[in-house]
C-alpha atoms as a PDB file:
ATOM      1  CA  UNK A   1      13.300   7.016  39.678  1.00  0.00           C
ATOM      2  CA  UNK A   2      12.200   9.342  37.021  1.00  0.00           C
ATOM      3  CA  UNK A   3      14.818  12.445  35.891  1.00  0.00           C
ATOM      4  CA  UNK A   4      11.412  14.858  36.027  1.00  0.00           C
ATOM      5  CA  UNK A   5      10.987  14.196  40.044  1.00  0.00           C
ATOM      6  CA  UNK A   6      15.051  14.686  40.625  1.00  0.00           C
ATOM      7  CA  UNK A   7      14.622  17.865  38.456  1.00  0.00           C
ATOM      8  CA  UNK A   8      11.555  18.781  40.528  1.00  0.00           C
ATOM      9  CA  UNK A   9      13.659  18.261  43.862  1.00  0.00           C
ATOM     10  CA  UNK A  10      16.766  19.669  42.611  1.00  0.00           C
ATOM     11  CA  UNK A  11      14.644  23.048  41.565  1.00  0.00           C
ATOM     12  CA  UNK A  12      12.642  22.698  45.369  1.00  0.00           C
ATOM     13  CA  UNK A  13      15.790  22.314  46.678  1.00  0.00           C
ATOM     14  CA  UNK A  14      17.490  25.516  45.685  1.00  0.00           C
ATOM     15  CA  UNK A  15      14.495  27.755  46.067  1.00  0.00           C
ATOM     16  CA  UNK A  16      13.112  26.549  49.446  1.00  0.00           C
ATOM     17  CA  UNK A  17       9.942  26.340  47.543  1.00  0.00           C
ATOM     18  CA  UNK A  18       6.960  24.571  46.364  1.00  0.00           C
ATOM     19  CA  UNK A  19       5.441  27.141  44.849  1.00  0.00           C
ATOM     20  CA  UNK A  20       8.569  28.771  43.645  1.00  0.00           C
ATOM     21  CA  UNK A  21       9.495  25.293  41.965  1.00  0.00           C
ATOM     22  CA  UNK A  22       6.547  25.153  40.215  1.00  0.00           C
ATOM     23  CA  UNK A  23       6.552  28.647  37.983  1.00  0.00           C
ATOM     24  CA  UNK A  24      10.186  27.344  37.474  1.00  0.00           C
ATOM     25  CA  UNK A  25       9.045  24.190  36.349  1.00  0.00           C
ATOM     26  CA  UNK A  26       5.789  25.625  34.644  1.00  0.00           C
ATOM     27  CA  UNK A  27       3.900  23.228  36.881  1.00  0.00           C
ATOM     28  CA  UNK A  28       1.263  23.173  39.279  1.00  0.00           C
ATOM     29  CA  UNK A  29       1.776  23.023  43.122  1.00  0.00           C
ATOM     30  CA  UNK A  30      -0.004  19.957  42.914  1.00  0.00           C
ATOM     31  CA  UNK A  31       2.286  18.309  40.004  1.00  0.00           C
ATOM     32  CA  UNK A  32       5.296  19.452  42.519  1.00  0.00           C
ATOM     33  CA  UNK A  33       4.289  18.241  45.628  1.00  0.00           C
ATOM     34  CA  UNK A  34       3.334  14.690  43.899  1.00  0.00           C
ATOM     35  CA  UNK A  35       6.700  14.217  42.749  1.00  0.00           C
ATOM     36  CA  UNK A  36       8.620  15.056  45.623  1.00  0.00           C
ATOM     37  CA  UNK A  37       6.411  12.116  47.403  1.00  0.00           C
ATOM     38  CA  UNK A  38       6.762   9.601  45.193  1.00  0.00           C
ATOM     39  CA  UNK A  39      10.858  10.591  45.632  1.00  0.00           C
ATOM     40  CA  UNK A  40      10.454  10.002  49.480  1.00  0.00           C
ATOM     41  CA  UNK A  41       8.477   6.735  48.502  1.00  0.00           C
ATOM     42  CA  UNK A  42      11.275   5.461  46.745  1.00  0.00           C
ATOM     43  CA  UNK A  43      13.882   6.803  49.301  1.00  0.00           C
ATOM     44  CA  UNK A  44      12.155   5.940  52.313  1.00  0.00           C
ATOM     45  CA  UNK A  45      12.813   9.252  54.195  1.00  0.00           C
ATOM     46  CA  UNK A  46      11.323  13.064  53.872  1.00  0.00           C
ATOM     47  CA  UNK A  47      13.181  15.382  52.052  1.00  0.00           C
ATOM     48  CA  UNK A  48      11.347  18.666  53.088  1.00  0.00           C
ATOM     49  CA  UNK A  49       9.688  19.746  56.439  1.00  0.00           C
ATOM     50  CA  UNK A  50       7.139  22.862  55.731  1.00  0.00           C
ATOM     51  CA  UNK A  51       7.676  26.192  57.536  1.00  0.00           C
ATOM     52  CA  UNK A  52       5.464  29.173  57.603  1.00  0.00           C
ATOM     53  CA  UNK A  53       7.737  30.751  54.788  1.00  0.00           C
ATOM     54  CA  UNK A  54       8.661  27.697  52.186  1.00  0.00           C
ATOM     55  CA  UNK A  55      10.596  24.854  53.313  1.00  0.00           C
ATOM     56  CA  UNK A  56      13.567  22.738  54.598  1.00  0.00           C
ATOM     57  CA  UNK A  57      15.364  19.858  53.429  1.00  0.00           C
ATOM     58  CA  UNK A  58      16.094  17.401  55.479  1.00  0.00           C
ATOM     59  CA  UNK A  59      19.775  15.673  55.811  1.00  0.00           C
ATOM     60  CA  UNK A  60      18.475  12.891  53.539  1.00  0.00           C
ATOM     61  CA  UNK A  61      17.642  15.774  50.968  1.00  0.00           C
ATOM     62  CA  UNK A  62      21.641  17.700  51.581  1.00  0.00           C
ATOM     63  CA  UNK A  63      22.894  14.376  50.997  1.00  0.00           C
ATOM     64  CA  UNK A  64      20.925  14.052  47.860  1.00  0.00           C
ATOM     65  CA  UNK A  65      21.368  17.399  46.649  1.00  0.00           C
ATOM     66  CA  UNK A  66      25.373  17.121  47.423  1.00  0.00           C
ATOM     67  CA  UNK A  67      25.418  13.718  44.949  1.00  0.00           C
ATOM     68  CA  UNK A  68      23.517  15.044  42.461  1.00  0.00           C
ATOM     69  CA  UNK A  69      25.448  17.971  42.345  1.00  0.00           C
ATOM     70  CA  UNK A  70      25.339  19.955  38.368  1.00  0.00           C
ATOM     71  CA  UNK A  71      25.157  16.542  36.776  1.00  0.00           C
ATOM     72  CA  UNK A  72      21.147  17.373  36.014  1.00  0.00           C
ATOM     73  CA  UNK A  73      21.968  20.798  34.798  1.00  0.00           C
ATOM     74  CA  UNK A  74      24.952  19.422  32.338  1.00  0.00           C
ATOM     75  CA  UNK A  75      22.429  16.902  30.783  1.00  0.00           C
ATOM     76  CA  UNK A  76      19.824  19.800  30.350  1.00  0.00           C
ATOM     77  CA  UNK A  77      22.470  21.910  28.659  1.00  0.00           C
ATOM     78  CA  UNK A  78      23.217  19.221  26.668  1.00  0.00           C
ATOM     79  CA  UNK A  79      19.970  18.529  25.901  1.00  0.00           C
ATOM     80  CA  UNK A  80      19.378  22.364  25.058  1.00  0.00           C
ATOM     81  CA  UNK A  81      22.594  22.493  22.629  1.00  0.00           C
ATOM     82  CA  UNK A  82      20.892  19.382  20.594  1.00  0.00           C
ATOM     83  CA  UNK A  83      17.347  21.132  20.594  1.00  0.00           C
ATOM     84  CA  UNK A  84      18.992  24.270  19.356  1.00  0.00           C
ATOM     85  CA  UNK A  85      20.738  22.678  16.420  1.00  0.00           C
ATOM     86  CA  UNK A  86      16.957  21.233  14.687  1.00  0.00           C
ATOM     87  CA  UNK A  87      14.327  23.728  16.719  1.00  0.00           C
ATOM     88  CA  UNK A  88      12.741  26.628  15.322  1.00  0.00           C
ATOM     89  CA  UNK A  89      15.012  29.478  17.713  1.00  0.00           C
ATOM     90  CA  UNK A  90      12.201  32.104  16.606  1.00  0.00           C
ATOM     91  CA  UNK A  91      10.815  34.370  19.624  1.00  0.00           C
ATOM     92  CA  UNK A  92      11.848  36.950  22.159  1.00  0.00           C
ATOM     93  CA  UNK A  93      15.155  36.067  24.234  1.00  0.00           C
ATOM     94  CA  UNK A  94      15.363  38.644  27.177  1.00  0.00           C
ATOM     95  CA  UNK A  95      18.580  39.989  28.515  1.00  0.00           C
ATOM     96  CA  UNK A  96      19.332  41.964  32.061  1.00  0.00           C
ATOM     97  CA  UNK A  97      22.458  43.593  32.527  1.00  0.00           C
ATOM     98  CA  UNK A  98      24.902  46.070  33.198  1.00  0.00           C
ATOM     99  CA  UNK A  99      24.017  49.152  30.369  1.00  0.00           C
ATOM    100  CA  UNK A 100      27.534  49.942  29.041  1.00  0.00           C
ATOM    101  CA  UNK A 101      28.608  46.493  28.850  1.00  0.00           C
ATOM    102  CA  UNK A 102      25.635  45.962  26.602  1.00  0.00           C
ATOM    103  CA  UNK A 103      25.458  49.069  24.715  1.00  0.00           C
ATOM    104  CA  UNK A 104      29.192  49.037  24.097  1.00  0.00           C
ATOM    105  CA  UNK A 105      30.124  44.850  23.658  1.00  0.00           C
ATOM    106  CA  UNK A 106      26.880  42.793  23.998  1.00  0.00           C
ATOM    107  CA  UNK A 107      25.061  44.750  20.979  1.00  0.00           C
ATOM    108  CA  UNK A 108      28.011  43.857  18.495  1.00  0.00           C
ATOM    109  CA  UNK A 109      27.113  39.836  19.090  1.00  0.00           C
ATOM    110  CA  UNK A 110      22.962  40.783  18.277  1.00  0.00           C
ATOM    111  CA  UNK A 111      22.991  40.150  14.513  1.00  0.00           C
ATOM    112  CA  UNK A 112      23.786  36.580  15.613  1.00  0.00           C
ATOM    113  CA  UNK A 113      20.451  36.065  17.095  1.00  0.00           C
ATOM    114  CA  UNK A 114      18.484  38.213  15.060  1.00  0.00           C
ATOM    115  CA  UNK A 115      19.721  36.417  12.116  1.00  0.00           C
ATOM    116  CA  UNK A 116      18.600  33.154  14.057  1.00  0.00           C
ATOM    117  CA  UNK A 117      14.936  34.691  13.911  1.00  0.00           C
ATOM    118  CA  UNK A 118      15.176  36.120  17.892  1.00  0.00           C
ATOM    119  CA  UNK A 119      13.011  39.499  19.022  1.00  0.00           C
ATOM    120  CA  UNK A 120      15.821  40.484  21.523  1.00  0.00           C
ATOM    121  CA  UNK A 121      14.694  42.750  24.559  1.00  0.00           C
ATOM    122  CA  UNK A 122      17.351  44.236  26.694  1.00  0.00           C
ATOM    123  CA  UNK A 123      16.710  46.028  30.221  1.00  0.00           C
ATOM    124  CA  UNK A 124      19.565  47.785  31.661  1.00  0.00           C
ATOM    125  CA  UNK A 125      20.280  46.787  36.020  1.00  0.00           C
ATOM    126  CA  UNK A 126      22.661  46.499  38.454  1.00  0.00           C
ATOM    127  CA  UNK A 127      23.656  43.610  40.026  1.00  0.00           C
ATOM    128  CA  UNK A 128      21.009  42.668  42.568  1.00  0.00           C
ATOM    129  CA  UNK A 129      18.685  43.160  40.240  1.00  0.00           C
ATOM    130  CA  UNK A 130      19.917  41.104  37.762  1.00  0.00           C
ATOM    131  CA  UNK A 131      19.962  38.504  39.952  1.00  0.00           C
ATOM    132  CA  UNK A 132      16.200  38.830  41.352  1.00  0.00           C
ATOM    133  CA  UNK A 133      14.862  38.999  37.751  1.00  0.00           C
ATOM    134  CA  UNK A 134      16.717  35.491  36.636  1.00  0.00           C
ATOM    135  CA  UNK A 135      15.692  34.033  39.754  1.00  0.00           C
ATOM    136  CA  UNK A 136      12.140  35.001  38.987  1.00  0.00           C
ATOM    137  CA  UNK A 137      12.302  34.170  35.167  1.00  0.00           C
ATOM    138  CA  UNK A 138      11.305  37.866  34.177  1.00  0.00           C
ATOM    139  CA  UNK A 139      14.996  37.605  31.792  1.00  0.00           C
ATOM    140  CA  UNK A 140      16.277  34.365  30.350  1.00  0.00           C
ATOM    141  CA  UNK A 141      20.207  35.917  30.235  1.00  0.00           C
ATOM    142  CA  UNK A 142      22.364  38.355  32.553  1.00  0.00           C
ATOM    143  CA  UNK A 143      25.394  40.123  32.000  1.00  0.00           C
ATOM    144  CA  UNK A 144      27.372  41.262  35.648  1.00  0.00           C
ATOM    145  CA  UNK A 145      30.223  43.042  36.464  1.00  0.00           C
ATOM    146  CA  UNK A 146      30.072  41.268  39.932  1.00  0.00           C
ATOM    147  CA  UNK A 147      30.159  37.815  41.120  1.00  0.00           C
ATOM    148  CA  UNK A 148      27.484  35.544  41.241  1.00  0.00           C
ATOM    149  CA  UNK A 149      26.534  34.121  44.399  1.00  0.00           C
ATOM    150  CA  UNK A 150      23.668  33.318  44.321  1.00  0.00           C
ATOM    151  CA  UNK A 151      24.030  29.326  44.084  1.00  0.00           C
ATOM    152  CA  UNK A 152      20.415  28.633  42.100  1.00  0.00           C
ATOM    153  CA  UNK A 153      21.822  30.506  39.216  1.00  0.00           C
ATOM    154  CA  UNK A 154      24.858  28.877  37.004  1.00  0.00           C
ATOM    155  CA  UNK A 155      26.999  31.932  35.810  1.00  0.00           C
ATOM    156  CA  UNK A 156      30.576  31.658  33.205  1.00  0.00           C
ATOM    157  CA  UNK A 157      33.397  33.937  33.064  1.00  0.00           C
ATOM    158  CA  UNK A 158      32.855  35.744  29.413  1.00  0.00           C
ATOM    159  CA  UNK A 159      35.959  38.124  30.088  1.00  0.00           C
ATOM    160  CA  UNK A 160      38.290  39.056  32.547  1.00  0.00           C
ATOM    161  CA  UNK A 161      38.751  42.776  31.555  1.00  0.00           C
ATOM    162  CA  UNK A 162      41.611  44.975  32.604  1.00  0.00           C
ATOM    163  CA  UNK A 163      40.732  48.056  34.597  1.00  0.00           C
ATOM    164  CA  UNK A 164      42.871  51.391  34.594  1.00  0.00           C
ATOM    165  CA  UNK A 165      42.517  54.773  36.291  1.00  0.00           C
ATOM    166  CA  UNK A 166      42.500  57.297  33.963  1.00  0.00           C
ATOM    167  CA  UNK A 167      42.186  61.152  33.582  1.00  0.00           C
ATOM    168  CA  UNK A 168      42.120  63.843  30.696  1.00  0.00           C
ATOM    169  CA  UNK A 169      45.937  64.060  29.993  1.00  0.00           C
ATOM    170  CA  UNK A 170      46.497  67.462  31.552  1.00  0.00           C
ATOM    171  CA  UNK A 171      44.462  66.055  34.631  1.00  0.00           C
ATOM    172  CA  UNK A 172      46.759  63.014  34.866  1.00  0.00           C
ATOM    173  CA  UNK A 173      49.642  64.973  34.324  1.00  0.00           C
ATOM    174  CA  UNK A 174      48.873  67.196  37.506  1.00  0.00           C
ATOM    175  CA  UNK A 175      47.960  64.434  39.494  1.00  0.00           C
ATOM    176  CA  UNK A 176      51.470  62.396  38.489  1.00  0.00           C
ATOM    177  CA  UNK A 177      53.267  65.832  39.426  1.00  0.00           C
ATOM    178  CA  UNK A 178      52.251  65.970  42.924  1.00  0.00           C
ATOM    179  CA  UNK A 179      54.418  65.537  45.705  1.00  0.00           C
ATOM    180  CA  UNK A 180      52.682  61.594  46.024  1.00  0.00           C
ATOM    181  CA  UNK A 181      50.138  59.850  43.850  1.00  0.00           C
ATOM    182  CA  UNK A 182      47.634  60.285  47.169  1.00  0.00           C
ATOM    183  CA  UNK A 183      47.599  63.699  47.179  1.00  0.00           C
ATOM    184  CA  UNK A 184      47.679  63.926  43.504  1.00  0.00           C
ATOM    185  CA  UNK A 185      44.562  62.126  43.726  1.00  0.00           C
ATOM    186  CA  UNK A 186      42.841  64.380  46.624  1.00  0.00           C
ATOM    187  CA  UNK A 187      43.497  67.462  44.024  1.00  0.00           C
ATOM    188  CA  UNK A 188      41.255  66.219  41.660  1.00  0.00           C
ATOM    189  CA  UNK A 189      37.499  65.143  41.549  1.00  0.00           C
ATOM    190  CA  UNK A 190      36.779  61.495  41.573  1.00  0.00           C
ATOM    191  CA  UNK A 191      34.192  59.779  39.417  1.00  0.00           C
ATOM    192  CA  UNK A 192      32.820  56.957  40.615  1.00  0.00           C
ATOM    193  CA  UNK A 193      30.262  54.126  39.695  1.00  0.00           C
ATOM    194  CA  UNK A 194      28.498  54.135  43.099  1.00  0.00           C
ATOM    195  CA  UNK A 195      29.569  55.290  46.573  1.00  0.00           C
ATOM    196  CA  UNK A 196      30.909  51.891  47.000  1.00  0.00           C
ATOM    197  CA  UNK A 197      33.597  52.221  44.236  1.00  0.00           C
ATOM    198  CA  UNK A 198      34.177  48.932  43.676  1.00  0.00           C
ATOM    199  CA  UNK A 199      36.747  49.271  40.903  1.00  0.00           C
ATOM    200  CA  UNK A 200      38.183  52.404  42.267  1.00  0.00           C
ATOM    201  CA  UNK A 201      38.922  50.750  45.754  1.00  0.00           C
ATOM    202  CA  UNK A 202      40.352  47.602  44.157  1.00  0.00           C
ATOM    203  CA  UNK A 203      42.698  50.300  42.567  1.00  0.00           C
ATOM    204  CA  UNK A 204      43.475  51.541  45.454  1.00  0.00           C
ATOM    205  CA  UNK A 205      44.756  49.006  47.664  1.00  0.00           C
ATOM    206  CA  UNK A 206      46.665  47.850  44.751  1.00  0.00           C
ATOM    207  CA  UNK A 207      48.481  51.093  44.616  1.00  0.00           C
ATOM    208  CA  UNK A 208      48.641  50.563  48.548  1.00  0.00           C
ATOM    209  CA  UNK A 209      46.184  53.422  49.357  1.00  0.00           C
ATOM    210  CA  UNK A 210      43.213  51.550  50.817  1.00  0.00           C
ATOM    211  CA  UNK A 211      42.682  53.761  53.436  1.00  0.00           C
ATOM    212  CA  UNK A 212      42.368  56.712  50.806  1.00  0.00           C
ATOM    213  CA  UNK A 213      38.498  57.445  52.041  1.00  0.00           C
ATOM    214  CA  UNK A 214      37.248  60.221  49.889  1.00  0.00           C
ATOM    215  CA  UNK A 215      33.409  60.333  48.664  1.00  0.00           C
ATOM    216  CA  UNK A 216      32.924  60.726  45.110  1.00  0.00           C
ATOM    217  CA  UNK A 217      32.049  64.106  43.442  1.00  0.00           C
ATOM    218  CA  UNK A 218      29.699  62.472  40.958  1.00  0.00           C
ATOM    219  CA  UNK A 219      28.128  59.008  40.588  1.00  0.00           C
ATOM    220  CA  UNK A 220      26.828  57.100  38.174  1.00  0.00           C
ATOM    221  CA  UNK A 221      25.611  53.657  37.387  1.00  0.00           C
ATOM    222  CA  UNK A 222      26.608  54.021  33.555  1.00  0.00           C
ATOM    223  CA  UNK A 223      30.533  54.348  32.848  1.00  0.00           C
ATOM    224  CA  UNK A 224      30.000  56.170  29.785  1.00  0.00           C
ATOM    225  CA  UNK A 225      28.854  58.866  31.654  1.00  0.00           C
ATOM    226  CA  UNK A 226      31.713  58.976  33.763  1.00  0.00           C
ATOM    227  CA  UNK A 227      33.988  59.021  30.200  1.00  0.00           C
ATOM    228  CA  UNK A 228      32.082  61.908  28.871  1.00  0.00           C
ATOM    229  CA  UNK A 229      33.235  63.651  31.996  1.00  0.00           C
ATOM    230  CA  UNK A 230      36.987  62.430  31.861  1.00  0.00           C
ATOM    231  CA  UNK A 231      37.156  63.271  28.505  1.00  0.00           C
ATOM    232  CA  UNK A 232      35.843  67.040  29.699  1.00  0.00           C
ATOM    233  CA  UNK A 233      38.756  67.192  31.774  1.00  0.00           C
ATOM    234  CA  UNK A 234      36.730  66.871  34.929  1.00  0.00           C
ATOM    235  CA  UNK A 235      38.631  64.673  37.545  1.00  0.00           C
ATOM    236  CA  UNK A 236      39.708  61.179  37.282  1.00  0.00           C
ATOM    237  CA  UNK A 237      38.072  57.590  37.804  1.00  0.00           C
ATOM    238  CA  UNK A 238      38.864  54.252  37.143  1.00  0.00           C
ATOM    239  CA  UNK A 239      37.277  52.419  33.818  1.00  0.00           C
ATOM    240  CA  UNK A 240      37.157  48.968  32.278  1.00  0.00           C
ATOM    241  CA  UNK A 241      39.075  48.514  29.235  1.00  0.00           C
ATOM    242  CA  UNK A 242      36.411  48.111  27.011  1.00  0.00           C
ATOM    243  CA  UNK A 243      35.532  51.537  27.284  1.00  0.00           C
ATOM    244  CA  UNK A 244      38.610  53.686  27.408  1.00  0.00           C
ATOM    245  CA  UNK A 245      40.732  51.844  25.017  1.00  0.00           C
ATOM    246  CA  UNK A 246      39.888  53.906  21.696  1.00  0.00           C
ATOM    247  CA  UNK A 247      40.042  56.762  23.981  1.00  0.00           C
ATOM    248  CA  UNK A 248      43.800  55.735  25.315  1.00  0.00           C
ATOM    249  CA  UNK A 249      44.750  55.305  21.706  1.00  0.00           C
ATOM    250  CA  UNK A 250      44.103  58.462  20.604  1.00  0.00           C
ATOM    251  CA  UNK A 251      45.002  60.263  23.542  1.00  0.00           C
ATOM    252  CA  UNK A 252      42.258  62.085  24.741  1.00  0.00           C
ATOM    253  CA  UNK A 253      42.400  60.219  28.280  1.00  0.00           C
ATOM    254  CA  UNK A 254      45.766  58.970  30.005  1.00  0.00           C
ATOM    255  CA  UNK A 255      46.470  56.335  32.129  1.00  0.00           C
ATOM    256  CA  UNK A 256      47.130  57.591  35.756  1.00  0.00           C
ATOM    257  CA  UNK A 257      49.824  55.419  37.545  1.00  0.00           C
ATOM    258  CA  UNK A 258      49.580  51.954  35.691  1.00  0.00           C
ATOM    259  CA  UNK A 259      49.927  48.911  37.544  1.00  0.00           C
ATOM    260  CA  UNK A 260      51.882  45.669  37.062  1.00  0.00           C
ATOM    261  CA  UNK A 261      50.380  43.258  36.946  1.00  0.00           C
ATOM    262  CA  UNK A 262      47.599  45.257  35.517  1.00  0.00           C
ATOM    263  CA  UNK A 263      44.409  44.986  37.389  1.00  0.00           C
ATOM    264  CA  UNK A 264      41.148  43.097  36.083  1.00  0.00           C
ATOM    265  CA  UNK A 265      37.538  42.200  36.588  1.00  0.00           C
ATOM    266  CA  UNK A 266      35.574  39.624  35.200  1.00  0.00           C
ATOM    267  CA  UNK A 267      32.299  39.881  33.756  1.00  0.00           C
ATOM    268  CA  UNK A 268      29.870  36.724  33.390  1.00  0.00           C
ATOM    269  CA  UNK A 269      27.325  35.446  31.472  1.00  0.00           C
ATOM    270  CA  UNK A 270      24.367  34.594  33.931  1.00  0.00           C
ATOM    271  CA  UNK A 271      21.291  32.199  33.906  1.00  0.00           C
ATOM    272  CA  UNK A 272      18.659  29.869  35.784  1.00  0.00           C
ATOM    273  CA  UNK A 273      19.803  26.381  34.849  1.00  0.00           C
ATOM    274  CA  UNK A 274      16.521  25.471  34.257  1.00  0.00           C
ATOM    275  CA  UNK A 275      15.948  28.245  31.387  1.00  0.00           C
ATOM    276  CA  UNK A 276      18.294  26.323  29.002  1.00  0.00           C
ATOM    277  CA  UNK A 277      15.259  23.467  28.520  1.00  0.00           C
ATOM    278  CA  UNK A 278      14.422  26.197  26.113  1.00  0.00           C
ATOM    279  CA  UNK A 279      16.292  25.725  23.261  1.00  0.00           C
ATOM    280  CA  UNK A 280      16.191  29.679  22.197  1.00  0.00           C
ATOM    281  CA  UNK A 281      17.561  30.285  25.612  1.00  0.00           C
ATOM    282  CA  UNK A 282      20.385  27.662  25.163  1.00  0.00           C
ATOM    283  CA  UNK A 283      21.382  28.816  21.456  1.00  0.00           C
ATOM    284  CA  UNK A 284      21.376  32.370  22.647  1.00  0.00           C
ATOM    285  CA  UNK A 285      23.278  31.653  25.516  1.00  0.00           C
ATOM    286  CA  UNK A 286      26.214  29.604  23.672  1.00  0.00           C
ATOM    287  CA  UNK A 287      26.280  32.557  20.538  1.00  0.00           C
ATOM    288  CA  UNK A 288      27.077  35.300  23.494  1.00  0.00           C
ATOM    289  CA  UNK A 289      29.448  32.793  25.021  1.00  0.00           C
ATOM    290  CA  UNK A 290      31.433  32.265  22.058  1.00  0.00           C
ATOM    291  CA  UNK A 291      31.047  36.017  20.974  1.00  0.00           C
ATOM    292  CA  UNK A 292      32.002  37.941  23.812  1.00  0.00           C
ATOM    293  CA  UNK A 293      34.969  35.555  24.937  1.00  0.00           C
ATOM    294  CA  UNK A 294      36.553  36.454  21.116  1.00  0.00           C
ATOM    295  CA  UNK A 295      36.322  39.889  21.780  1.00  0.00           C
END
């Protein structure tokens, strides 16, 4: 049983599709559908049933994805690592992502690849998008402030940053003076990366306000916006570490009730396991591992 027809299942298997499998693969339809029947040939059973829209594995095909589980992809990134060391790494590497985590971490961890003779090309998205373009192959790496979920992409933690509300001092002094930190809060505009405010209402229920249910004044998919406003004095929000900390230090933003344990969320490194058969992909991917986890 060949490792190219289990890597053609495996890649059928998590799209739902022949056609899909086979601009992962950079194969034809034909080349896919060949090798998934000479897999039932040597199984004995279907793995897929066609539907109008893609298709369906079969139980024989759950019980063959379940066994195989990431064993293919942890031989491919091995493989990939080894490539990398002896390959010529020269060539574009494309990278999706959130645009301050990029502009203000990712960029310092560039010269790396550059150096390694990589055109890097960076497109700024939020999270579903990030996801879509890996999935498609448009990017080879993405950066996310939120979970991946998506199960045909492999994603690692690259840093678990700590998240603080925070204010222009005279703001945060104000809102500490009120007669409770909720109406404190009311008195002042909030800043907010989308109307969903995911860090914000993860603040919140920490400080036991989760039914605080205010809209935001201003929104913006780029925290550094929403610092250039804090630092005008105009309301308060809640950043991640990376870019308030200078600001913090030198005191031209204060911390608004801190917490304890002090809140975080992770950021990950994100990619289609299939990508790291390219050894660029897999050297670029292991130098922004490395990098932004000894930041």
């Amino acid at each position: 049983m060949s490792l190219a027809r289990l890597r053609t299942f495996v890649e059928v298997y998590r799209l739902r599709s022949i056609s899909g499998a086979a601009r992962s693969l950079n194969l034809t339809q034909s080349n896919v559908s060949q090798h998934i029947a000479g897999l039932e040939v040597a199984i004995g059973h279907s793995l897929f049933e066609r539907q109008s829209r893609g298709v369906e594995p079969t139980m024989v095909a759950e019980d063959l994805a379940q066994d195989l589980g990431d064993l293919l992809d942890r031989a491919e990134e091995a493989m990939g690592k080894a490539r990398a060391r002896s390959a010529d790494l020269a060539g574009v590497i494309r990278i999706i992502g959130h645009a301050d985590f990029m502009a203000e971490e990712v960029v310092g961890h560039l010269p790396a690849l550059i150096a390694a003779g990589m055109r890097v090309r960076m497109q700024p998205a939020q999270r579903d998008l990030v996801q879509q373009m890996l999935l498609e192959g448009h990017f080879d790496l993405g950066i996310s402030a939120y979970p991946i979920i998506d199960t045909r992409l492999h994603s690692e933690i690259i840093r678990d940053e700590p998240i603080h509300a925070v204010a222009a001092p005279h703001v945060a002094a104000r809102i500490c003076a009120a007669s409770s930190l909720e109406e404190g809060l009311k008195s002042a505009p909030m800043m907010a990366y989308n109307l969903d405010r995911p860090l914000i209402s993860n603040w919140l229920r920490h400080q036991r306000l989760g039914h605080f249910d205010i809209s935001p004044a201003v929104t913006s998919p780029d925290f550094r916006v929403l610092r250039q406003m804090l630092n005008a004095g105009l309301g308060w929000s809640v950043l991640p570490d990376y870019l308030c900390r200078k600001e913090l230090a030198e005191g031209s933003l204060a911390v608004i009730a801190a917490t304890n344990p002090v809140l975080t969320n992770p950021y990950s490194l994100a990619w289609l396991p299939t990508a790291l058969r390219n050894p660029r992909v897999a050297h670029a991917r292991q130098t922004l591992l490395r990098g932004l986890r000894g930041s």
